[in-house]
PDB file of N, CA and C in Angstrom:
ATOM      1  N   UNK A   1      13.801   1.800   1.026  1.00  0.00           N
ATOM      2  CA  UNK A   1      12.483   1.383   0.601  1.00  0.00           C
ATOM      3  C   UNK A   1      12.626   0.252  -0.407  1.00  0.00           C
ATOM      4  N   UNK A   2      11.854  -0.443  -0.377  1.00  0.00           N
ATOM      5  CA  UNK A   2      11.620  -1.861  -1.576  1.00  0.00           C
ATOM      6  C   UNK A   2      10.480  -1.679  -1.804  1.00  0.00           C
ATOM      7  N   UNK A   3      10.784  -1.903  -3.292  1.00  0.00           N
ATOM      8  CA  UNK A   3       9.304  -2.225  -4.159  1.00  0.00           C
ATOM      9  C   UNK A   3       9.062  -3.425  -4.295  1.00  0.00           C
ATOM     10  N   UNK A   4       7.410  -3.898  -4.662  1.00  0.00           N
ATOM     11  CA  UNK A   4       6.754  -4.745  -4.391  1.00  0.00           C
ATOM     12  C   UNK A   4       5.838  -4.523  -5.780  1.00  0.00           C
ATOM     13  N   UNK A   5       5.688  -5.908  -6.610  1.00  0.00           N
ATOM     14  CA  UNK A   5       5.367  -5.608  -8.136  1.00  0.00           C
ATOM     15  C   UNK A   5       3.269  -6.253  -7.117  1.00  0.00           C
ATOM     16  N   UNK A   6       2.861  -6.326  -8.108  1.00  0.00           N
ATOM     17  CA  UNK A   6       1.182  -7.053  -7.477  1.00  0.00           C
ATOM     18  C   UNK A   6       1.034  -8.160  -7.346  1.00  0.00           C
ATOM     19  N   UNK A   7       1.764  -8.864  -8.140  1.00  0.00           N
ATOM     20  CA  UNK A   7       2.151 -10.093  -8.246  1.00  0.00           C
ATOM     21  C   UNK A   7       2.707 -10.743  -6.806  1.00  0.00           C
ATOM     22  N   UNK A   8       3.965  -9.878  -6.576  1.00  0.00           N
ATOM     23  CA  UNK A   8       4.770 -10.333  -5.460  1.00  0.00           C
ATOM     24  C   UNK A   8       3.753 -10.180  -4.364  1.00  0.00           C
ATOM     25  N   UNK A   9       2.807  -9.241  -4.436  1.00  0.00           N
ATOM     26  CA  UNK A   9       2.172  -8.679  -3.238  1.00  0.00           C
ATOM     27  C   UNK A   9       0.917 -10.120  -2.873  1.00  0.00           C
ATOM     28  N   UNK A  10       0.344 -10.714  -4.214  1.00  0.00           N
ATOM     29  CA  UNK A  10      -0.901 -11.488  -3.879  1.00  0.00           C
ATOM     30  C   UNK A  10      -0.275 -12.396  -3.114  1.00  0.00           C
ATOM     31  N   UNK A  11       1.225 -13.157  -3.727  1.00  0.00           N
ATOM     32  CA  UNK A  11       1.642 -14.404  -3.449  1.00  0.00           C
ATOM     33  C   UNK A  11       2.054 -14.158  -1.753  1.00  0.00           C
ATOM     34  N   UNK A  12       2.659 -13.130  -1.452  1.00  0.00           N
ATOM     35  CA  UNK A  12       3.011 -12.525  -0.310  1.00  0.00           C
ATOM     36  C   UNK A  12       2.075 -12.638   0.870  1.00  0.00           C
ATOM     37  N   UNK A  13       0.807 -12.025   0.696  1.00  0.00           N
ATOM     38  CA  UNK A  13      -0.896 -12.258   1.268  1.00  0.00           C
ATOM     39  C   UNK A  13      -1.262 -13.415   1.056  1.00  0.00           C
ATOM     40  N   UNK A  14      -0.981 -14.016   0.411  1.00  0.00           N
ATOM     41  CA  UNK A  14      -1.492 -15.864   0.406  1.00  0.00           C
ATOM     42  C   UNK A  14      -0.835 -16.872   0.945  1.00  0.00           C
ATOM     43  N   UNK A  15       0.835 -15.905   1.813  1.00  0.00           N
ATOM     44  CA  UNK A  15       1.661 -16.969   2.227  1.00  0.00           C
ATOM     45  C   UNK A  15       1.433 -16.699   3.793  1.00  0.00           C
ATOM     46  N   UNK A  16       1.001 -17.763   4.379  1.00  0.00           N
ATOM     47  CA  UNK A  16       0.912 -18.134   5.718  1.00  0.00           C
ATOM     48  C   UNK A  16       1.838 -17.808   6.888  1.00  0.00           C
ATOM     49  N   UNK A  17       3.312 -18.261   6.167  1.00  0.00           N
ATOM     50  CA  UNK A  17       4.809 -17.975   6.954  1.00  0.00           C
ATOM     51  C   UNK A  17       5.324 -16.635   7.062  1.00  0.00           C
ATOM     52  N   UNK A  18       4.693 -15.788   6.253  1.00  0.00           N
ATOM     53  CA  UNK A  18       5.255 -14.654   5.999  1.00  0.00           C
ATOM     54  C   UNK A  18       4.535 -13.637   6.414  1.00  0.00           C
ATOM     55  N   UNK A  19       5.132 -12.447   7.161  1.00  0.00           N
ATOM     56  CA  UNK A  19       4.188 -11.533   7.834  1.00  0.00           C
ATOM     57  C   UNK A  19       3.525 -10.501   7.647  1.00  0.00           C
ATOM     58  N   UNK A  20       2.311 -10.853   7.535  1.00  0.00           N
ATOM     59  CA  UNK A  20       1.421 -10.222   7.455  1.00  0.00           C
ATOM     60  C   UNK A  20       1.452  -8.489   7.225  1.00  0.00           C
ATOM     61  N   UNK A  21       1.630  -7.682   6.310  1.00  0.00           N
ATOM     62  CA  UNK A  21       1.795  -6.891   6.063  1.00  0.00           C
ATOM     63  C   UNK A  21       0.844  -5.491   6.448  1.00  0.00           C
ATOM     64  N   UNK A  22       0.605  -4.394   7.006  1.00  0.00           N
ATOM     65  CA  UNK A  22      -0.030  -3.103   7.064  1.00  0.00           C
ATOM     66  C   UNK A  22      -0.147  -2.390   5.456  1.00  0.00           C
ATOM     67  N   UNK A  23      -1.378  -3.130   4.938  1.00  0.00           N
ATOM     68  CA  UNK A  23      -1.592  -2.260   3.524  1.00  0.00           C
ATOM     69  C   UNK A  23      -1.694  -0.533   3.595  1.00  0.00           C
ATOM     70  N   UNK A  24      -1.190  -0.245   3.370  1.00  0.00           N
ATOM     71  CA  UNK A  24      -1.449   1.649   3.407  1.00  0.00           C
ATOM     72  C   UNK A  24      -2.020   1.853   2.185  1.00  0.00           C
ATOM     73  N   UNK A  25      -2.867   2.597   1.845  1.00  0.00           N
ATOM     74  CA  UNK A  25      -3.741   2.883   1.130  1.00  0.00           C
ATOM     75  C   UNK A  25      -3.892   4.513   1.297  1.00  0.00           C
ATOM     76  N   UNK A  26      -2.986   5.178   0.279  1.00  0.00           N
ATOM     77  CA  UNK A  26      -2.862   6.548   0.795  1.00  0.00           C
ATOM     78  C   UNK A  26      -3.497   7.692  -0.208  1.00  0.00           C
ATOM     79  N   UNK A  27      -4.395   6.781  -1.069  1.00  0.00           N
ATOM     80  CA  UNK A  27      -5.562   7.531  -2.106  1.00  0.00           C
ATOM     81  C   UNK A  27      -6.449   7.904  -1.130  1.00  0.00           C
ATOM     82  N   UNK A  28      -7.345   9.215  -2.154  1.00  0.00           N
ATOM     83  CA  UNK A  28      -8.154  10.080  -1.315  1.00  0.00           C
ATOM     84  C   UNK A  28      -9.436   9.141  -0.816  1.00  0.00           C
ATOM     85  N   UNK A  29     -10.237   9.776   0.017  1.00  0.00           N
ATOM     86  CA  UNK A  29     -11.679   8.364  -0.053  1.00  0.00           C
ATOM     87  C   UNK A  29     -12.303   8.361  -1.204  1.00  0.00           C
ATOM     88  N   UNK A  30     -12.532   8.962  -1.971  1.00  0.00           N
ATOM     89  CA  UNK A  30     -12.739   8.612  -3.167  1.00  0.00           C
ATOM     90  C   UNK A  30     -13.047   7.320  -3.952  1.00  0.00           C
ATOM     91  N   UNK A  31     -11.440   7.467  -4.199  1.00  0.00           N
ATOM     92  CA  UNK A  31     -10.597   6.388  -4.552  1.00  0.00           C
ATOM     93  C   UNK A  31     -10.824   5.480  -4.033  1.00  0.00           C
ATOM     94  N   UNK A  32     -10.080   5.134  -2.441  1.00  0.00           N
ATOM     95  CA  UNK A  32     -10.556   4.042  -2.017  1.00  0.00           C
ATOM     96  C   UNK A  32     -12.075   3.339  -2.039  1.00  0.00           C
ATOM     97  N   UNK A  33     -13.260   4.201  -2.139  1.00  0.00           N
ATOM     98  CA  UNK A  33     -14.440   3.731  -1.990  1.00  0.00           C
ATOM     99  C   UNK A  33     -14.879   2.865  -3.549  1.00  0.00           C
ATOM    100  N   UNK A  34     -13.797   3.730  -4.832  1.00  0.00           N
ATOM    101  CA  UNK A  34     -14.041   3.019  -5.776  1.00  0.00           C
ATOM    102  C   UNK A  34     -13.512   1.796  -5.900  1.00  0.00           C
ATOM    103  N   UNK A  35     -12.153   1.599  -5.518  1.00  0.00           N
ATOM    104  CA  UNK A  35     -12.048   0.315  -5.594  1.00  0.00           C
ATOM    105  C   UNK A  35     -10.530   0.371  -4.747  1.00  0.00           C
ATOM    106  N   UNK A  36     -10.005  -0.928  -4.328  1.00  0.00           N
ATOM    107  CA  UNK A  36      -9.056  -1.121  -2.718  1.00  0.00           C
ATOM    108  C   UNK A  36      -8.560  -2.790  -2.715  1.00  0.00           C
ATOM    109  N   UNK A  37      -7.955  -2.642  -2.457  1.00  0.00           N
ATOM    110  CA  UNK A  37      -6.931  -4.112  -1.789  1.00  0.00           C
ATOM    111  C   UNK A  37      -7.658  -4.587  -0.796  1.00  0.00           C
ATOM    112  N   UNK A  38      -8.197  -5.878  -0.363  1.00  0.00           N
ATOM    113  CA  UNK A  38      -8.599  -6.510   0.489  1.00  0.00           C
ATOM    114  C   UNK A  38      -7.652  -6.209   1.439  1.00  0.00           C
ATOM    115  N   UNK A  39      -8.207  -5.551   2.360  1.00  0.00           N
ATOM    116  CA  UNK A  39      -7.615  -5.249   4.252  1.00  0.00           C
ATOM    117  C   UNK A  39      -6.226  -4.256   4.049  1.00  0.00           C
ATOM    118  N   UNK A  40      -7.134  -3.681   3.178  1.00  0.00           N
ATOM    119  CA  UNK A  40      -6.186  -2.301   3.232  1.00  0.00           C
ATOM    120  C   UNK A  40      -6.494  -1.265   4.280  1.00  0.00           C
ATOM    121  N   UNK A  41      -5.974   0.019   5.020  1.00  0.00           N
ATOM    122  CA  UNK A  41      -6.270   0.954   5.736  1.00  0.00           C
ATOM    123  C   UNK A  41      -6.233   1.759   4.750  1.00  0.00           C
ATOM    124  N   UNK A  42      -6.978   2.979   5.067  1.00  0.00           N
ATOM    125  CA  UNK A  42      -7.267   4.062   3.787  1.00  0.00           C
ATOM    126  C   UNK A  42      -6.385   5.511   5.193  1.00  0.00           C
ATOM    127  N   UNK A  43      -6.029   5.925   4.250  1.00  0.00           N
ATOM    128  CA  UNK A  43      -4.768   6.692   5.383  1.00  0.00           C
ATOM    129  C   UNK A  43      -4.455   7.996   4.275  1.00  0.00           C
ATOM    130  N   UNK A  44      -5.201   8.836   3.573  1.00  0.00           N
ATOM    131  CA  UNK A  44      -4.637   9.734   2.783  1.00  0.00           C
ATOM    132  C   UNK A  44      -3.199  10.273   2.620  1.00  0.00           C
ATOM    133  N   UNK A  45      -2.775  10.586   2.016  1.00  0.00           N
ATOM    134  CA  UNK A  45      -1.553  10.837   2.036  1.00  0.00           C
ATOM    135  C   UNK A  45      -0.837  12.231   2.688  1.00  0.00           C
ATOM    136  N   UNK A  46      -1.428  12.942   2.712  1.00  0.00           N
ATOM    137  CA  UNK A  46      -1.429  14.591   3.227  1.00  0.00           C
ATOM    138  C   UNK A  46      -2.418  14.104   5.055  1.00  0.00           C
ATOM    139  N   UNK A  47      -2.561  12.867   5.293  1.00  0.00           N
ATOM    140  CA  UNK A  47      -2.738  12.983   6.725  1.00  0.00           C
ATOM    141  C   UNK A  47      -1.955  12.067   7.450  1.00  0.00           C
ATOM    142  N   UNK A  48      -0.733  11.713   6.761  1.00  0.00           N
ATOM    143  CA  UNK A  48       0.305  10.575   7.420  1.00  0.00           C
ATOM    144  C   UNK A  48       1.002  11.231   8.220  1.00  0.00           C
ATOM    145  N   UNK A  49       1.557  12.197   8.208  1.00  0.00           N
ATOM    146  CA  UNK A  49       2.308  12.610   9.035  1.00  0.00           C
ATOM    147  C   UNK A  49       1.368  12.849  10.369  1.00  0.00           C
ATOM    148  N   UNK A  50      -0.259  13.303  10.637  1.00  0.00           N
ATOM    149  CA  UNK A  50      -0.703  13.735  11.544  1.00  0.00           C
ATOM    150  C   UNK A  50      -1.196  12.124  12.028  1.00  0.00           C
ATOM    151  N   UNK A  51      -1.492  10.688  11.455  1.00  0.00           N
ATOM    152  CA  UNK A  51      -1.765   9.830  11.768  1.00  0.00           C
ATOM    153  C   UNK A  51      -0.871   8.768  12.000  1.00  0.00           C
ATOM    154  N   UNK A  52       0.336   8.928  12.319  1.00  0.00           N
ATOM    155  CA  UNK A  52       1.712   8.046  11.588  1.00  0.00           C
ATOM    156  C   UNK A  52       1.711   7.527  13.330  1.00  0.00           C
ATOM    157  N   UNK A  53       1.494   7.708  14.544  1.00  0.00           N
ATOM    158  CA  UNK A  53       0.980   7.282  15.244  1.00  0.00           C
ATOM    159  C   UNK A  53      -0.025   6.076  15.445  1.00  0.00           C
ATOM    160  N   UNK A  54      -0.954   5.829  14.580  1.00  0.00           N
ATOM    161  CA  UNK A  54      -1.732   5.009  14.505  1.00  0.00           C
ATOM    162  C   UNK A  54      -1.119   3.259  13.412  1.00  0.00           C
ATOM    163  N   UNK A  55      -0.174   3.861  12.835  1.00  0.00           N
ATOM    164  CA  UNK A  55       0.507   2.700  12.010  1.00  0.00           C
ATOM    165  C   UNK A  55       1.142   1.597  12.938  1.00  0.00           C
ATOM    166  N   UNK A  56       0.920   0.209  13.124  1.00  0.00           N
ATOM    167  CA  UNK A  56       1.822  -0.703  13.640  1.00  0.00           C
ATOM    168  C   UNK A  56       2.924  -0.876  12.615  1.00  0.00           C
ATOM    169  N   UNK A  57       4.245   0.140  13.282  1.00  0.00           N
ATOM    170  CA  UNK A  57       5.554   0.038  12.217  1.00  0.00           C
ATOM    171  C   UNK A  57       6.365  -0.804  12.862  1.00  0.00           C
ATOM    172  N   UNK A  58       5.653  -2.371  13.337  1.00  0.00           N
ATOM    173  CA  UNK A  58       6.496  -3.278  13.825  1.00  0.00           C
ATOM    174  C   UNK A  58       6.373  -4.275  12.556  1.00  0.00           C
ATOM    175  N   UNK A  59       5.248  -3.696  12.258  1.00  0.00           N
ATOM    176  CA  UNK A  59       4.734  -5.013  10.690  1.00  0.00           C
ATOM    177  C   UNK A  59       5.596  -4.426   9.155  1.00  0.00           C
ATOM    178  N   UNK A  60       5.744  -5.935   8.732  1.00  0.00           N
ATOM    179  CA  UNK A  60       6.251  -4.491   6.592  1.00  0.00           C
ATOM    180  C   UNK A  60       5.259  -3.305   6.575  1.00  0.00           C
ATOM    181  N   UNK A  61       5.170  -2.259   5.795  1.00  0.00           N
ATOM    182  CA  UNK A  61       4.527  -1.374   5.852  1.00  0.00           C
ATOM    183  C   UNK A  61       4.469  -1.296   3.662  1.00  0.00           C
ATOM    184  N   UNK A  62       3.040  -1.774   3.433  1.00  0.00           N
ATOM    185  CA  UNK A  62       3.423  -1.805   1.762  1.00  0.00           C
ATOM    186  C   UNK A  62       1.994  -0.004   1.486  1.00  0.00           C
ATOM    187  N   UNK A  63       2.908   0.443   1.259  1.00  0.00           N
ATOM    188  CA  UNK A  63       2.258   1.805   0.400  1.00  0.00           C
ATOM    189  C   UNK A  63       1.602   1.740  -0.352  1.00  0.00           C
ATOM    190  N   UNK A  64       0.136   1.841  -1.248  1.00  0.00           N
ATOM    191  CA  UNK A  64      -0.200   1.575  -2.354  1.00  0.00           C
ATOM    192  C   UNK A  64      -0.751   3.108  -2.506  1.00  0.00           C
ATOM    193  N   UNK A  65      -1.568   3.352  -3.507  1.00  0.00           N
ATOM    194  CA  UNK A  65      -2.322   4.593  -4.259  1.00  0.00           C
ATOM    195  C   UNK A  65      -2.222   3.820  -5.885  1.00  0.00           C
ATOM    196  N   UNK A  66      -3.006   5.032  -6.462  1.00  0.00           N
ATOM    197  CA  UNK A  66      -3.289   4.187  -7.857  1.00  0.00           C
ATOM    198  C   UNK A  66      -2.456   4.179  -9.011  1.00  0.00           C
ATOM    199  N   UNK A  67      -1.229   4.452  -9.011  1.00  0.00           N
ATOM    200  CA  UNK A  67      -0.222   3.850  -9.900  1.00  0.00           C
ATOM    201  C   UNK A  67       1.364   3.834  -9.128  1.00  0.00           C
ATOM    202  N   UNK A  68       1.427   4.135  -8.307  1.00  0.00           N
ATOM    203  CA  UNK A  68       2.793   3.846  -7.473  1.00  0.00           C
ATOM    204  C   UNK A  68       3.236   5.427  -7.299  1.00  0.00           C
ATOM    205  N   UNK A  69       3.206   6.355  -7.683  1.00  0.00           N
ATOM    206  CA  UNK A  69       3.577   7.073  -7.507  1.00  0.00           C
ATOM    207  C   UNK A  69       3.265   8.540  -5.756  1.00  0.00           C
ATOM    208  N   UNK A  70       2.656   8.264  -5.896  1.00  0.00           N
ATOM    209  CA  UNK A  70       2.053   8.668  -4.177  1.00  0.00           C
ATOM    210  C   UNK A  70       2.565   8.357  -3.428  1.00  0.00           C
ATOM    211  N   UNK A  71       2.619   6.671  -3.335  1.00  0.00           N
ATOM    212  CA  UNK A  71       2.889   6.085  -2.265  1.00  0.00           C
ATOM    213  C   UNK A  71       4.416   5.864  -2.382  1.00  0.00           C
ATOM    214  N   UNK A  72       4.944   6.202  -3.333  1.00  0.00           N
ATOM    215  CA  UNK A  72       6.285   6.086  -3.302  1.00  0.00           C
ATOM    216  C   UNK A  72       6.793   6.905  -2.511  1.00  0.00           C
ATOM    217  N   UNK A  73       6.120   8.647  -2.667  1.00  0.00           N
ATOM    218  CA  UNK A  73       6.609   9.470  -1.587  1.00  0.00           C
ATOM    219  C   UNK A  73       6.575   9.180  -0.088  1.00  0.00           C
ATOM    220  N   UNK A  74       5.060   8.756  -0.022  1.00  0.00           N
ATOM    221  CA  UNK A  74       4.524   8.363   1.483  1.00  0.00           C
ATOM    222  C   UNK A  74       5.948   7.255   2.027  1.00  0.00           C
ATOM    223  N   UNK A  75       6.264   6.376   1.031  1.00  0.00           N
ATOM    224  CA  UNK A  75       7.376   5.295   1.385  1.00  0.00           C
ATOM    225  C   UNK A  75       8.421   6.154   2.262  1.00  0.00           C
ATOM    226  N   UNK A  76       8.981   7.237   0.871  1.00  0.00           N
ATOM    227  CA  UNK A  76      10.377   7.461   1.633  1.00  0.00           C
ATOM    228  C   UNK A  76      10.219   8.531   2.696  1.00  0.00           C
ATOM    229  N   UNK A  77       8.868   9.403   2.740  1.00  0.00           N
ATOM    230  CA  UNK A  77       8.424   9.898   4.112  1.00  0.00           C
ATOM    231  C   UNK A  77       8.902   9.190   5.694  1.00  0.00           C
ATOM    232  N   UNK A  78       7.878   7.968   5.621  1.00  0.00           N
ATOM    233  CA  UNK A  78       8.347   6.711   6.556  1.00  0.00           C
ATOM    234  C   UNK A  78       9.238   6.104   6.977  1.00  0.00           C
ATOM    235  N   UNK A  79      10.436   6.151   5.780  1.00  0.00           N
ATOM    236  CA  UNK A  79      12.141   6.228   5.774  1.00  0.00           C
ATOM    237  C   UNK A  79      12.502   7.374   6.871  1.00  0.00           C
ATOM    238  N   UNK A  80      12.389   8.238   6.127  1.00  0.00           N
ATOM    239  CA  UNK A  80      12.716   8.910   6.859  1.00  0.00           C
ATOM    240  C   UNK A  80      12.622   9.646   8.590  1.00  0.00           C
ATOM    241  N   UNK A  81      10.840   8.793   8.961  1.00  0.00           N
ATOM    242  CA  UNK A  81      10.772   8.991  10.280  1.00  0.00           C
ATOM    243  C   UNK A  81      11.032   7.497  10.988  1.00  0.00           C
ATOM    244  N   UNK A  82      12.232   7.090  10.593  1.00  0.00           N
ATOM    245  CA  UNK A  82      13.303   6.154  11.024  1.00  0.00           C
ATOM    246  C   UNK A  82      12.187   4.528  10.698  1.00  0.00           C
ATOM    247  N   UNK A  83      11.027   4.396  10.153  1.00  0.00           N
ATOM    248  CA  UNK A  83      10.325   3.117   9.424  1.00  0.00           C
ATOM    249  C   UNK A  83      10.946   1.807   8.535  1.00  0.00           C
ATOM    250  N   UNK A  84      12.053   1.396   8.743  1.00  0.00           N
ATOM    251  CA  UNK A  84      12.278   0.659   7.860  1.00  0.00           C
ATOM    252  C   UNK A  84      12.011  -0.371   7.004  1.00  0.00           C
ATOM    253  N   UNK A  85      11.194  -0.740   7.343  1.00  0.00           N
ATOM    254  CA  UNK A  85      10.402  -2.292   6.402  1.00  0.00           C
ATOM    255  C   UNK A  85       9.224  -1.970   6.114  1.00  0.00           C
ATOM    256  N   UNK A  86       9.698  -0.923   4.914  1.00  0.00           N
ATOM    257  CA  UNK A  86       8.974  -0.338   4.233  1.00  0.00           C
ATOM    258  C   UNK A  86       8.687  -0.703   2.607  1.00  0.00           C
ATOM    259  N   UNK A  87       7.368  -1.038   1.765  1.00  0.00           N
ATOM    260  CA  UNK A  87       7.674  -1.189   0.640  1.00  0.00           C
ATOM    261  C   UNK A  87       6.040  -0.241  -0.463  1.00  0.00           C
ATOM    262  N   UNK A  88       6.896   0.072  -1.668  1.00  0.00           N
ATOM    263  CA  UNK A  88       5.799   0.549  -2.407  1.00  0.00           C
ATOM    264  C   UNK A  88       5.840   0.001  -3.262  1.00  0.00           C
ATOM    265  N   UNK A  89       4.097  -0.568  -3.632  1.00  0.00           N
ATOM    266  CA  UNK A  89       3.316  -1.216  -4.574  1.00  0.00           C
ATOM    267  C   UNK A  89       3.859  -0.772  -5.519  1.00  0.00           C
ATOM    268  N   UNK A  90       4.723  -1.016  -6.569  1.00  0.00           N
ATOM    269  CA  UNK A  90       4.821  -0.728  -8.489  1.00  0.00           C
ATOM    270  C   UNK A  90       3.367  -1.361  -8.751  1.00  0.00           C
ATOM    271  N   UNK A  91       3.037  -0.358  -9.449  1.00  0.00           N
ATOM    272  CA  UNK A  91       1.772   0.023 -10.213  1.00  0.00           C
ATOM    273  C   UNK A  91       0.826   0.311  -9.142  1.00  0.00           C
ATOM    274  N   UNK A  92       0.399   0.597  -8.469  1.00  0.00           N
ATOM    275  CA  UNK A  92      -0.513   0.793  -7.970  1.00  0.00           C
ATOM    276  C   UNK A  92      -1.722  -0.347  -7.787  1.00  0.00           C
ATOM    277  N   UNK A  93      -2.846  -0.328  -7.347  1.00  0.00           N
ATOM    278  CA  UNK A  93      -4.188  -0.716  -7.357  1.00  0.00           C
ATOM    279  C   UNK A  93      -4.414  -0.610  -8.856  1.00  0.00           C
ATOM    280  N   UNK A  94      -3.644   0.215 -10.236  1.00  0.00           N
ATOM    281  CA  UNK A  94      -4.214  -0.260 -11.622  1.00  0.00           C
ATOM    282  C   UNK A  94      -3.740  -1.571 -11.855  1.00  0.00           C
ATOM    283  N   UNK A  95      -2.323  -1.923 -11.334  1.00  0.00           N
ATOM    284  CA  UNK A  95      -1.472  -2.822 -11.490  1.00  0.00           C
ATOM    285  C   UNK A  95      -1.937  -4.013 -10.723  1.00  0.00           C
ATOM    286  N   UNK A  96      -2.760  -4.079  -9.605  1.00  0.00           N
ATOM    287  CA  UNK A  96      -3.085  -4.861  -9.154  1.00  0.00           C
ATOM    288  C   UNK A  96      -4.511  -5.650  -9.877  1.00  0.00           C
ATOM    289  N   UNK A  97      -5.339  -4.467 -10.471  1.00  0.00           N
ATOM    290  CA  UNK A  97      -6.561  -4.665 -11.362  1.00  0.00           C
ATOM    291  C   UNK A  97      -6.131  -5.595 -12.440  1.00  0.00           C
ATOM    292  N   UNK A  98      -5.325  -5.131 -13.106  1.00  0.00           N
ATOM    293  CA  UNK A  98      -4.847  -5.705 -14.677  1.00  0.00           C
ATOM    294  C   UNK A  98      -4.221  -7.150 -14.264  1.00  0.00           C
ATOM    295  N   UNK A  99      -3.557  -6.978 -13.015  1.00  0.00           N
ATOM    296  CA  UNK A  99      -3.148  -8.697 -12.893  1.00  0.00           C
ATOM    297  C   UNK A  99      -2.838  -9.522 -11.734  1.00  0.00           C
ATOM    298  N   UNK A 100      -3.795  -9.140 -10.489  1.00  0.00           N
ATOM    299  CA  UNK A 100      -4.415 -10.224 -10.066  1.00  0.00           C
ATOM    300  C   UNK A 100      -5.824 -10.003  -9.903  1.00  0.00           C
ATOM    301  N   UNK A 101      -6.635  -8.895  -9.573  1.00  0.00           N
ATOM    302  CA  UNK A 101      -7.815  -9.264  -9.521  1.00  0.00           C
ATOM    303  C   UNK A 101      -8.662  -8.393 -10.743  1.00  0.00           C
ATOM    304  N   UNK A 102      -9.368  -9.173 -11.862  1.00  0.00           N
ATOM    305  CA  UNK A 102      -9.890  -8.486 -13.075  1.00  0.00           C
ATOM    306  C   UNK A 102     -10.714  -8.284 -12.627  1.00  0.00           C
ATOM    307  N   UNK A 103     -11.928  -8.202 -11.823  1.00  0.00           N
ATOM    308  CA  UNK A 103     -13.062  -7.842 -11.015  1.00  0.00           C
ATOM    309  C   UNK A 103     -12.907  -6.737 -10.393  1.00  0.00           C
ATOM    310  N   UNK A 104     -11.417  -6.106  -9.914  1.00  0.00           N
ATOM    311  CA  UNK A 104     -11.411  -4.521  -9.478  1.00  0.00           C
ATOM    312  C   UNK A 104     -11.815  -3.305 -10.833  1.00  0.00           C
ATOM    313  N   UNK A 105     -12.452  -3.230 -10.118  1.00  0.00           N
ATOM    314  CA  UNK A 105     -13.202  -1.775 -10.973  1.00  0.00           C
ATOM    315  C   UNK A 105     -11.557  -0.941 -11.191  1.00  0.00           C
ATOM    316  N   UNK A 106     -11.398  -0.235 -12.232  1.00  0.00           N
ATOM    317  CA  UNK A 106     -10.390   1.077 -12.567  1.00  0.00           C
ATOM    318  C   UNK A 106     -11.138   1.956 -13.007  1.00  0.00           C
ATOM    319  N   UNK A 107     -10.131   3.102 -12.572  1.00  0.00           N
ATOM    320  CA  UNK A 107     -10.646   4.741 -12.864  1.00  0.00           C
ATOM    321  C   UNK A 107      -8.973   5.070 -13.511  1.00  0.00           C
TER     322      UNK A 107
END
């Protein structure tokens, strides 16, 4: 698994050459409804294994939830059902709030 700071992640989404990533978004709906990554999938985390079918794991696969820690598991989950270009967001969607977009609402 590789981590991915928010930083790396905006410049990453703003680069043309580089491929296009499957945001996982593995906070409850809740969460996601409060606030989310532009063209994220909302994919709970306790339903990956029953939806892990529906993931294109031909693309990077970047994990987020709201401070890295969730999706870190969900990461090495995905490792483990042989996923390799796999990465989790450090910091979460707070980390993404505080420094690239100040307009995301936090909880």
């Amino acid at each position: 698994m590789h981590s991915v700071t928010a930083l790396e992640l905006a410049t990453w989404l703003n680069d043309a050459a580089q491929d296009t990533p499957v945001l996982l978004d593995v906070r409850e709906p809740w969460e996601f409804e409060t606030c989310r990554i532009d063209g994220s999938v909302a994919m709970p985390m306790n339903s990956v294994p029953d939806k892990l079918p529906e993931l294109d794991t031909q693309a990077p696969i970047v994990c987020i939830c709201h401070h890295g820690v969730r999706s870190r598991q969900v990461a090495m989950y995905l490792e483990q059902q042989g996923i390799t270009d796999v990465y989790n967001l450090t910091g979460g969607v707070h980390a993404w709030a505080l420094e690239v977009d100040s307009n995301m609402p936090t909880y």
